[in-house]
C-alpha atoms as a PDB file:
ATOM      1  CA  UNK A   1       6.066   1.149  10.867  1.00  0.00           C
ATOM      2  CA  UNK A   2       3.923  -1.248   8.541  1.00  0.00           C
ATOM      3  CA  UNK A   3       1.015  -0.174   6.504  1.00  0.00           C
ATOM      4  CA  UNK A   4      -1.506  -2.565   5.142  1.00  0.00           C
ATOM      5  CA  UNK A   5      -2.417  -1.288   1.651  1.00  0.00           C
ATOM      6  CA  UNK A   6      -5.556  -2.978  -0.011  1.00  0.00           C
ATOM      7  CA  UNK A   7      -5.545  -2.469  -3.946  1.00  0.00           C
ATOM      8  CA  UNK A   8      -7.208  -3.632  -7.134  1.00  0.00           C
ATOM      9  CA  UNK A   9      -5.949  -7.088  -8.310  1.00  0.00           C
ATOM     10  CA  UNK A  10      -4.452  -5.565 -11.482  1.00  0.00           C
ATOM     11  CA  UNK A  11      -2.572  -3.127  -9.020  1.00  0.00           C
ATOM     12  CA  UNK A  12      -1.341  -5.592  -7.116  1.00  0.00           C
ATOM     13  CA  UNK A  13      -0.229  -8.548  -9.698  1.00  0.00           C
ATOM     14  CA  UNK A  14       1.675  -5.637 -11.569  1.00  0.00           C
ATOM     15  CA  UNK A  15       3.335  -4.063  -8.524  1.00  0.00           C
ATOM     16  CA  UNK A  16       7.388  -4.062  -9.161  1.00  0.00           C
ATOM     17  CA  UNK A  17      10.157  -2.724  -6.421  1.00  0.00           C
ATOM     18  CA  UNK A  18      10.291   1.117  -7.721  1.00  0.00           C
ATOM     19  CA  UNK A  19       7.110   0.954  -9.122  1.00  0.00           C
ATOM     20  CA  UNK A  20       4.096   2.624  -7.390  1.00  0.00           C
ATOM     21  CA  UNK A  21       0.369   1.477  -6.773  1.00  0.00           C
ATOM     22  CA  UNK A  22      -2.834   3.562  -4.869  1.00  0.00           C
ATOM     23  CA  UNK A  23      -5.068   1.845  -2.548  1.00  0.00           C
ATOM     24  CA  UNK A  24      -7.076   1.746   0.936  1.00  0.00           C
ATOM     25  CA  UNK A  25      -5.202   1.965   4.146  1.00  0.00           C
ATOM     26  CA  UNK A  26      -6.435  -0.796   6.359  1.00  0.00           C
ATOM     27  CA  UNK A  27      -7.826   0.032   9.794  1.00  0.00           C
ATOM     28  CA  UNK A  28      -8.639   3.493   8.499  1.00  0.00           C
ATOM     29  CA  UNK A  29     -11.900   4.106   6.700  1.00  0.00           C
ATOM     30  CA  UNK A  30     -11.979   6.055   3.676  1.00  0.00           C
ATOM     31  CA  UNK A  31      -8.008   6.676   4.040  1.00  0.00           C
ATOM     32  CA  UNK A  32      -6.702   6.232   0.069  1.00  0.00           C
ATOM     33  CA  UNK A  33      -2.920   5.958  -0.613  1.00  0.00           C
ATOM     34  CA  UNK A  34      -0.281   7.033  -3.317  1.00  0.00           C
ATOM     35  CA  UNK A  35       2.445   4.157  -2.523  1.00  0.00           C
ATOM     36  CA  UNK A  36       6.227   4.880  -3.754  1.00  0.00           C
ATOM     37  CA  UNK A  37       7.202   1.198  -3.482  1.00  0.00           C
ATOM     38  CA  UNK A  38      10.759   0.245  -2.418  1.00  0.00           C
ATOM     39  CA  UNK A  39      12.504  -3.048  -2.887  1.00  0.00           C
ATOM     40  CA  UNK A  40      10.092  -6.526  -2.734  1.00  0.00           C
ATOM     41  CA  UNK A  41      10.929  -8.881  -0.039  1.00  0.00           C
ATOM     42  CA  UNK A  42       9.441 -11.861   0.512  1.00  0.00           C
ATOM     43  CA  UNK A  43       6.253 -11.995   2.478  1.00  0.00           C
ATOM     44  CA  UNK A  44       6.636 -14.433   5.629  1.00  0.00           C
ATOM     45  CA  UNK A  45       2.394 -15.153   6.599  1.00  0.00           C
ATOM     46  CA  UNK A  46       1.155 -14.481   9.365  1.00  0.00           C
ATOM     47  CA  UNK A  47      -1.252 -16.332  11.675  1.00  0.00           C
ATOM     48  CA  UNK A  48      -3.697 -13.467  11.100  1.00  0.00           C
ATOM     49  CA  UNK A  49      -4.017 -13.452   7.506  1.00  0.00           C
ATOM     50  CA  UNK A  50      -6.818 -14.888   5.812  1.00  0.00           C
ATOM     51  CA  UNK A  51      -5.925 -17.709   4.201  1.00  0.00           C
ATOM     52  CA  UNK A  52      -8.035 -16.995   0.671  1.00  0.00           C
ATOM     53  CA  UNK A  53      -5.967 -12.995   0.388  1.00  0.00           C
ATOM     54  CA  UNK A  54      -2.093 -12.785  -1.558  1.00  0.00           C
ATOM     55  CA  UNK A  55      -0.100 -11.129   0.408  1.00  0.00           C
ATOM     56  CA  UNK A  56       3.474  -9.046  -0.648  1.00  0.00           C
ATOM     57  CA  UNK A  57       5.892  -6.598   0.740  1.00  0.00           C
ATOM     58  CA  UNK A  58       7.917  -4.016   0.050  1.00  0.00           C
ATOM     59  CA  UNK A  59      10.494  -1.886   2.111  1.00  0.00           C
ATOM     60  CA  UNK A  60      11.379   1.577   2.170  1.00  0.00           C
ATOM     61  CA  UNK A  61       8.179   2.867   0.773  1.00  0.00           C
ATOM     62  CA  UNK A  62       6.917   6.549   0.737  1.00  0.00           C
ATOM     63  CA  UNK A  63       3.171   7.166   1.273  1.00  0.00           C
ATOM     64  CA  UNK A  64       0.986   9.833   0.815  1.00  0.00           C
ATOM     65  CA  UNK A  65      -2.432   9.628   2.192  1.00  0.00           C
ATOM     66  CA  UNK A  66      -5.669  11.805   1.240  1.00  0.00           C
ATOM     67  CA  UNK A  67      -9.693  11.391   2.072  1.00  0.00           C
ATOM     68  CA  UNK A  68     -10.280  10.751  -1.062  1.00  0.00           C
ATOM     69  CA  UNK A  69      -8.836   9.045  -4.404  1.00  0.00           C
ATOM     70  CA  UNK A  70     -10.076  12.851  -6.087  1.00  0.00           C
ATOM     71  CA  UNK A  71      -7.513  14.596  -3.823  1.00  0.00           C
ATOM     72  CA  UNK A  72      -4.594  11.675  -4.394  1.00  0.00           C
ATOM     73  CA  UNK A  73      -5.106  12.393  -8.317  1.00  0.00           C
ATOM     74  CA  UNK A  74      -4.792  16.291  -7.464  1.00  0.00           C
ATOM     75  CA  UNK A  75      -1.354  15.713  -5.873  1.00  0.00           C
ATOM     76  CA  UNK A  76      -3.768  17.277  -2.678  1.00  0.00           C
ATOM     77  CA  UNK A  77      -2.352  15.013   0.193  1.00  0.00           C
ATOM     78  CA  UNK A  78      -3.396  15.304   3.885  1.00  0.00           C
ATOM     79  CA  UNK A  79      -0.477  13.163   4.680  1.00  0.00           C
ATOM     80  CA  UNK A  80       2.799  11.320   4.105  1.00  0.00           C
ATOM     81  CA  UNK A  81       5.216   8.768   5.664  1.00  0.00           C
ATOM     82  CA  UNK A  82       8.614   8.138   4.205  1.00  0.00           C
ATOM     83  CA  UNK A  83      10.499   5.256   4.802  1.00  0.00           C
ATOM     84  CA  UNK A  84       8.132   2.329   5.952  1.00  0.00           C
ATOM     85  CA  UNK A  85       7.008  -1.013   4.758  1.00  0.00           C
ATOM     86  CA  UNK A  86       4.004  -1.781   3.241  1.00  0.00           C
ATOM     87  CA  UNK A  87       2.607  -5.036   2.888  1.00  0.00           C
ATOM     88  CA  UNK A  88       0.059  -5.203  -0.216  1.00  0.00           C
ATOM     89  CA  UNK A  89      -2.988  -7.187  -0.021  1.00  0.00           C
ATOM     90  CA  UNK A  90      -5.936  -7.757  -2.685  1.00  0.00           C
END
């Protein structure tokens, strides 16, 4: 499984392997995320990005999802996946 994770530019320039970041699930509206982050690989494009966004991933990541970035601060999650990557975009 990959999950697109959109998140703030300072989020996503200081994103390390091991490190964690919160965003927006893309495809889902108003989905926000708690990201464990795995290990970085690098990102290979694809002919679908948009040329303009940074792209980077990250294997083996655990994320928890919520409705709102409220119930992600409360530790209140609706959801998780472990185990995935997650490709971060801002």
């Amino acid at each position: 499984m990959v999950l697109r994770v959109k998140v703030e530019r300072e989020d996503f320039e200081s994103a390390t392997s091991y490190g964690w970041v919160d965003g927006l699930v893309q495809g889902r509206k108003d989905v926000c995320a708690y990201v464990e982050l795995g290990a970085e690989q690098e990102y290979i494009p694809s002919s679908r990005d948009n040329p303009r966004t940074e792209y980077r991933l990250f294997r083996e990541c655990d994320v928890f999802f919520a409705d709102s970035q409220e119930k992600l601060e409360a530790l209140n999650y609706d959801g998780q996946v472990y185990n995935v990557t997650v490709i971060l975009y801002s």
